[in-house]
Every structure is written in structure tokens, then in C-alpha cells.
N, C-alpha and C. Protein backbone atom coordinates (compact mmCIF):
# COMPACT_ATOMS: atom_id res chain seq x y z
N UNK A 1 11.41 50.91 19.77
CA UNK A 1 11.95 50.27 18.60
C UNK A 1 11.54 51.08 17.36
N UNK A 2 12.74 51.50 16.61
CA UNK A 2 12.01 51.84 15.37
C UNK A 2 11.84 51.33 14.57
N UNK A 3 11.87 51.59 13.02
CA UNK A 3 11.56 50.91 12.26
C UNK A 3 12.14 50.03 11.40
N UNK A 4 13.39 51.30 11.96
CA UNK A 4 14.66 49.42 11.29
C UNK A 4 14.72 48.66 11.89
N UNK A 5 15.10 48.71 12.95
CA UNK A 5 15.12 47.57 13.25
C UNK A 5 13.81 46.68 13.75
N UNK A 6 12.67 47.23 13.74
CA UNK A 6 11.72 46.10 13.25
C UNK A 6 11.67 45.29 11.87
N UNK A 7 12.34 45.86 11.04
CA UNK A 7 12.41 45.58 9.44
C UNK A 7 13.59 44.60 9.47
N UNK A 8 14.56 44.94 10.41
CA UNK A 8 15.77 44.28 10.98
C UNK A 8 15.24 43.05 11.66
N UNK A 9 14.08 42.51 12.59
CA UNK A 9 14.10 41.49 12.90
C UNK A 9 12.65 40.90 12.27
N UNK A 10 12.34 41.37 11.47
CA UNK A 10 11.59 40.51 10.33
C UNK A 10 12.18 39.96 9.81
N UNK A 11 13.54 40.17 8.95
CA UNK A 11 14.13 39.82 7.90
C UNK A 11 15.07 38.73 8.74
N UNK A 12 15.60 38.96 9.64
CA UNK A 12 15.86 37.95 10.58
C UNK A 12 15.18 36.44 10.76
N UNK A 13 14.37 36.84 11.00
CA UNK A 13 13.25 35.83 11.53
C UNK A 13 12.73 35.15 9.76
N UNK A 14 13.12 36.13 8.76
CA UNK A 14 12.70 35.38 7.74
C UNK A 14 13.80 34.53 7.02
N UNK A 15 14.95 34.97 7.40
CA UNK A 15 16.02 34.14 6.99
C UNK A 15 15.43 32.39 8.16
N UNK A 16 15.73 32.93 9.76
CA UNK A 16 15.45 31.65 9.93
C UNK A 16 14.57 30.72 9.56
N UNK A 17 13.62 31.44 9.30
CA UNK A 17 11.92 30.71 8.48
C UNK A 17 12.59 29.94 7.07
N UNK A 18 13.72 30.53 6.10
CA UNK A 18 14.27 29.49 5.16
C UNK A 18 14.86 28.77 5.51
N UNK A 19 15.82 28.99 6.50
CA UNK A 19 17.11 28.15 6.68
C UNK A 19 15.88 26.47 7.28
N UNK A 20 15.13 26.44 8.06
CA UNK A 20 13.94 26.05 8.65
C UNK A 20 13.64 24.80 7.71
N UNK A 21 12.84 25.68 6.75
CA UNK A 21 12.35 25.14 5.18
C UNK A 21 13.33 24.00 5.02
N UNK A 22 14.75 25.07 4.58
CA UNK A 22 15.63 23.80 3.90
C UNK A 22 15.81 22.56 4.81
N UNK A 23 15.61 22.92 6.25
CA UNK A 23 15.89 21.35 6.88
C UNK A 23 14.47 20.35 6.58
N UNK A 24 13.59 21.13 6.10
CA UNK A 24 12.60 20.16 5.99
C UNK A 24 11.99 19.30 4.97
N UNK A 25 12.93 19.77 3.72
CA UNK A 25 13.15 19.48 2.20
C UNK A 25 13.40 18.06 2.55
N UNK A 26 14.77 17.72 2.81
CA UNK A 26 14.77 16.29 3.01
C UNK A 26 14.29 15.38 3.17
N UNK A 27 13.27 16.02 4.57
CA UNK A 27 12.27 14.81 5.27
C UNK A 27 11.28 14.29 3.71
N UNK A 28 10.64 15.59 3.20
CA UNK A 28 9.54 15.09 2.22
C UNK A 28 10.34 14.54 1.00
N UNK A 29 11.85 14.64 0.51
CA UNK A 29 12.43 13.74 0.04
C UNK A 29 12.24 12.18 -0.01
N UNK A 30 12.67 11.91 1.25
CA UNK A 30 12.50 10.31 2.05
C UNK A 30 11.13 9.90 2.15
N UNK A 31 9.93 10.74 2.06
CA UNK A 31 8.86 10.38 2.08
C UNK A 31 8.48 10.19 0.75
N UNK A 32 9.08 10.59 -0.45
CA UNK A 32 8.37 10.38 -1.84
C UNK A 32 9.29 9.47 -1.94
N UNK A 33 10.51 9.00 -1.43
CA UNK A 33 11.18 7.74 -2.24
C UNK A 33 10.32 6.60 -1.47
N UNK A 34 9.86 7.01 -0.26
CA UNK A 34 9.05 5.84 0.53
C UNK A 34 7.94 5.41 -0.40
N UNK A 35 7.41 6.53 -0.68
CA UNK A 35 6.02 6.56 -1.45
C UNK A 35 6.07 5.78 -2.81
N UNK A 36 7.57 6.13 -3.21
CA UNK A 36 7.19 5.46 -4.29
C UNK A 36 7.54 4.07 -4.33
N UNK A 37 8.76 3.89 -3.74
CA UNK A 37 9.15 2.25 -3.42
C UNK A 37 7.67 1.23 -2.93
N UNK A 38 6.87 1.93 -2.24
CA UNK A 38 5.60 1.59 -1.62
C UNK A 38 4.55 1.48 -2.70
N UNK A 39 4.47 1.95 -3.90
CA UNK A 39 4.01 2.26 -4.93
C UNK A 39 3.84 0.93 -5.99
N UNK A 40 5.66 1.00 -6.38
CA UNK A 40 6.07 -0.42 -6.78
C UNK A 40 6.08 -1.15 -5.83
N UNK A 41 6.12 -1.60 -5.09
CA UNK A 41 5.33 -2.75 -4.31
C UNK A 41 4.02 -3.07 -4.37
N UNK A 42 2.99 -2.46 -4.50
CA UNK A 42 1.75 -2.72 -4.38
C UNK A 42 1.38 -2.83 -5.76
N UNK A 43 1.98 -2.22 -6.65
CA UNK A 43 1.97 -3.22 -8.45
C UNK A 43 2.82 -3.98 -8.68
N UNK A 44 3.77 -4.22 -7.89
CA UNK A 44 4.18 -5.92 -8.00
C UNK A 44 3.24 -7.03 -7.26
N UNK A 45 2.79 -6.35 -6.23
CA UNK A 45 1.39 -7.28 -5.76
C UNK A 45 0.75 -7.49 -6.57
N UNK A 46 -0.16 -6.60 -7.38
CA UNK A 46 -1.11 -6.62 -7.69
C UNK A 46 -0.86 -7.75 -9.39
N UNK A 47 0.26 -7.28 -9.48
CA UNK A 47 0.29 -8.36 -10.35
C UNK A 47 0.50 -9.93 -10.35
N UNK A 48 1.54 -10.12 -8.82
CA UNK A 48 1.19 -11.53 -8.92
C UNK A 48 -0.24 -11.68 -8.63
N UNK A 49 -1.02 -11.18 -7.82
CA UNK A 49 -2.82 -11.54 -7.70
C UNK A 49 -2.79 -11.75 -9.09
N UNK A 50 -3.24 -11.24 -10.21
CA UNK A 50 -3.29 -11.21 -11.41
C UNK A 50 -2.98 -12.72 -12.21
N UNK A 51 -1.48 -12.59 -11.82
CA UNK A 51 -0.52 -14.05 -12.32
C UNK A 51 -1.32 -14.60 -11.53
N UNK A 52 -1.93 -14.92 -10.53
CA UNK A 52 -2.00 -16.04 -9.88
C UNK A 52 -3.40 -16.29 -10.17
N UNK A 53 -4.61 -15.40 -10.35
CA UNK A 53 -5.81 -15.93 -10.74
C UNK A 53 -5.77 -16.02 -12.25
N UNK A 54 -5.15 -15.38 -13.28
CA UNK A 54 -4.92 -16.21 -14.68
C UNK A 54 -4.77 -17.70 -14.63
N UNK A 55 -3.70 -18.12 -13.56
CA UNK A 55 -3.35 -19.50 -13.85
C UNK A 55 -4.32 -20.46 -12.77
N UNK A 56 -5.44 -20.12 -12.29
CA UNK A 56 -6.16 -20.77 -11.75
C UNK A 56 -7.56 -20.74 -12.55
N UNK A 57 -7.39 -19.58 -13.46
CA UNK A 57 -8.53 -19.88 -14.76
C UNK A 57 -8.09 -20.83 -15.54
N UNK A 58 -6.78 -21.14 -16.00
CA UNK A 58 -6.46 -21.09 -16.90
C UNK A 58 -6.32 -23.29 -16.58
N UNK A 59 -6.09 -23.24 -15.42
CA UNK A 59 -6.67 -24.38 -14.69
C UNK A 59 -8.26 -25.11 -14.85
N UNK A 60 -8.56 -24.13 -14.55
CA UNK A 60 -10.16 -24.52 -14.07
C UNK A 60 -10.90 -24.67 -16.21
N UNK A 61 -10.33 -24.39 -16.72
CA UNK A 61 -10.48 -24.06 -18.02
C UNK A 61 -10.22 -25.94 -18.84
N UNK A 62 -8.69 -26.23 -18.52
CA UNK A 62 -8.35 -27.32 -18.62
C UNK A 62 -8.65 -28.49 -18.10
N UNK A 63 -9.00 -28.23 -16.87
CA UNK A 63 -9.34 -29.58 -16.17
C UNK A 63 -11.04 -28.95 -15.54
N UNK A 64 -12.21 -29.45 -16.15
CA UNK A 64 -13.16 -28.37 -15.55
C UNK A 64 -13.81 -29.61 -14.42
N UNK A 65 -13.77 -31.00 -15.02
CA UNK A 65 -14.04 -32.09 -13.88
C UNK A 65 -13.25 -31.73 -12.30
N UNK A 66 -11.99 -31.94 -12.65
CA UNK A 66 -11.56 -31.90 -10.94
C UNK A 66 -11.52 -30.38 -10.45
N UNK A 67 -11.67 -29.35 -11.07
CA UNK A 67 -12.09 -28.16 -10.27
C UNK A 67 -13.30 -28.28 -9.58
N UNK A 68 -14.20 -28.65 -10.28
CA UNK A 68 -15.49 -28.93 -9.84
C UNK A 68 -15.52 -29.73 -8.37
N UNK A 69 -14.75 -30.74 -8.57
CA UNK A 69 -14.77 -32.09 -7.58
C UNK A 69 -13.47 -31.06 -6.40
N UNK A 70 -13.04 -30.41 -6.28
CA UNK A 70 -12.09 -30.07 -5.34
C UNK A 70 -13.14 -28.67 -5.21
N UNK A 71 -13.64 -28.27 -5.53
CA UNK A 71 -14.53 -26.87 -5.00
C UNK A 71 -15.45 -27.38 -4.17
N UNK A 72 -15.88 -28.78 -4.71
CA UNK A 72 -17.13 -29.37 -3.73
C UNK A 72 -16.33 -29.92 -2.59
N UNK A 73 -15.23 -30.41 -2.43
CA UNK A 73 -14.58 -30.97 -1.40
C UNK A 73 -14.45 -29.75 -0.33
N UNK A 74 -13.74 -28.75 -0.97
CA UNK A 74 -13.75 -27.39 -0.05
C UNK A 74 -15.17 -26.87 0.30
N UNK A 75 -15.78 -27.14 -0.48
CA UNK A 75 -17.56 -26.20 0.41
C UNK A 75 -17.83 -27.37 1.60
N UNK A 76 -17.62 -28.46 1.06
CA UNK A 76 -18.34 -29.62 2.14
C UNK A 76 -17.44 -29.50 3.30
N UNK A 77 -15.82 -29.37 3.48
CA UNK A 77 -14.94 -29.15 4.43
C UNK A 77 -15.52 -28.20 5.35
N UNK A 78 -15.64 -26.93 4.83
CA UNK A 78 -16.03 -25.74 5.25
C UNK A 78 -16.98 -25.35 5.88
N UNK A 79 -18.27 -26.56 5.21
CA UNK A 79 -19.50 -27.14 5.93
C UNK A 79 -19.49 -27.33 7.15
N UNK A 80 -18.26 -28.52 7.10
CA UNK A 80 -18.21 -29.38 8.46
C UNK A 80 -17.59 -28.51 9.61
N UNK A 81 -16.92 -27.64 9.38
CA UNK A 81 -15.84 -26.69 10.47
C UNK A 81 -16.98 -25.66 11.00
N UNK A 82 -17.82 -25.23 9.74
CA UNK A 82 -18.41 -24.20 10.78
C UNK A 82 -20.28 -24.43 10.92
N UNK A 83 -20.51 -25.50 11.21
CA UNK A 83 -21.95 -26.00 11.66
C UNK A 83 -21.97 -25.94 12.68
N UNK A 84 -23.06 -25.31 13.26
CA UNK A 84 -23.12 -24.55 14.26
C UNK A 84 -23.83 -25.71 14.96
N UNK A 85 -24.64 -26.79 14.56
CA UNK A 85 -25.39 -27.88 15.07
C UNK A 85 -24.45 -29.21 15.55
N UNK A 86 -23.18 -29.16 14.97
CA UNK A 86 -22.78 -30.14 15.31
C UNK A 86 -22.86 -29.80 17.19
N UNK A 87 -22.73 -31.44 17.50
CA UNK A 87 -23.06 -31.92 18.76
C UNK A 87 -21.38 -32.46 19.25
């Protein structure tokens, strides 16, 4: 073999090495729209968490008697389910 055509199937082999590439553009396409759709999702989560413990301050703020009296109802519940002594 001489040297063209070693130069000849480099350049070969480097065309297929792009053509290659371009099929693989796409895939990481679909993976950043994943990424990002996945993105906004997890700050739309994060904000109802947000919305949702504001308005349980915002609760516990207004009514501070029956938070109190329903927190103690839930510890004492919670009591009873996992005592390890009950008989």
C-alpha cells in the first residue's frame, strides 16, 4: 500500500467518523429537551412544596390552639402504631 491510498482510506474512514457524529447529534438533542422538561418539573415541584408549607404556616400562624391540639393527636396516634410493648 502506498501512501495514497493510505491517505485515501483515512480520509475515508474520516468521512464515516462524521457522517457517524451527525447520527448522534439527535440522540443528545432528545436528551437536553428530556433534561430540560425534567428540569421544569422538578421547579414546579419544588414550588408546590413551597405553596404548600407557606399555607400550613400560614395556618399554624392563625389558628395556633388547634395546630397544637392536632400535632398532639398525631404524636399520640403514632405513639400507639408503633409501641413496641403493646401486648
Amino acid at each position: 500500500m502506498n501512501i495514497f491510498e493510505k491517505t485515501k482510506n483515512k480520509i475515508k474512514n474520516t468521512e464515516k467518523n462524521i457522517k457517524d457524529t451527525k447520527k448522534i447529534n439527535p440522540c443528545e438533542e432528545e436528551v437536553k429537551k428530556i433534561k430540560k422538561k425534567t428540569e421544569e418539573y422538578v421547579t414546579e415541584g419544588k414550588n408546590k412544596v413551597n405553596k404548600f408549607f407557606n399555607n400550613i404556616k400560614k395556618q399554624i400562624k392563625e389558628k395556633p390552639t388547634t395546630s397544637i391540639l392536632i400535632a398532639g393527636i398525631i404524636g399520640f396516634l403514632t405513639g400507639l402504631m408503633f409501641n413496641r410493648n403493646n401486648k
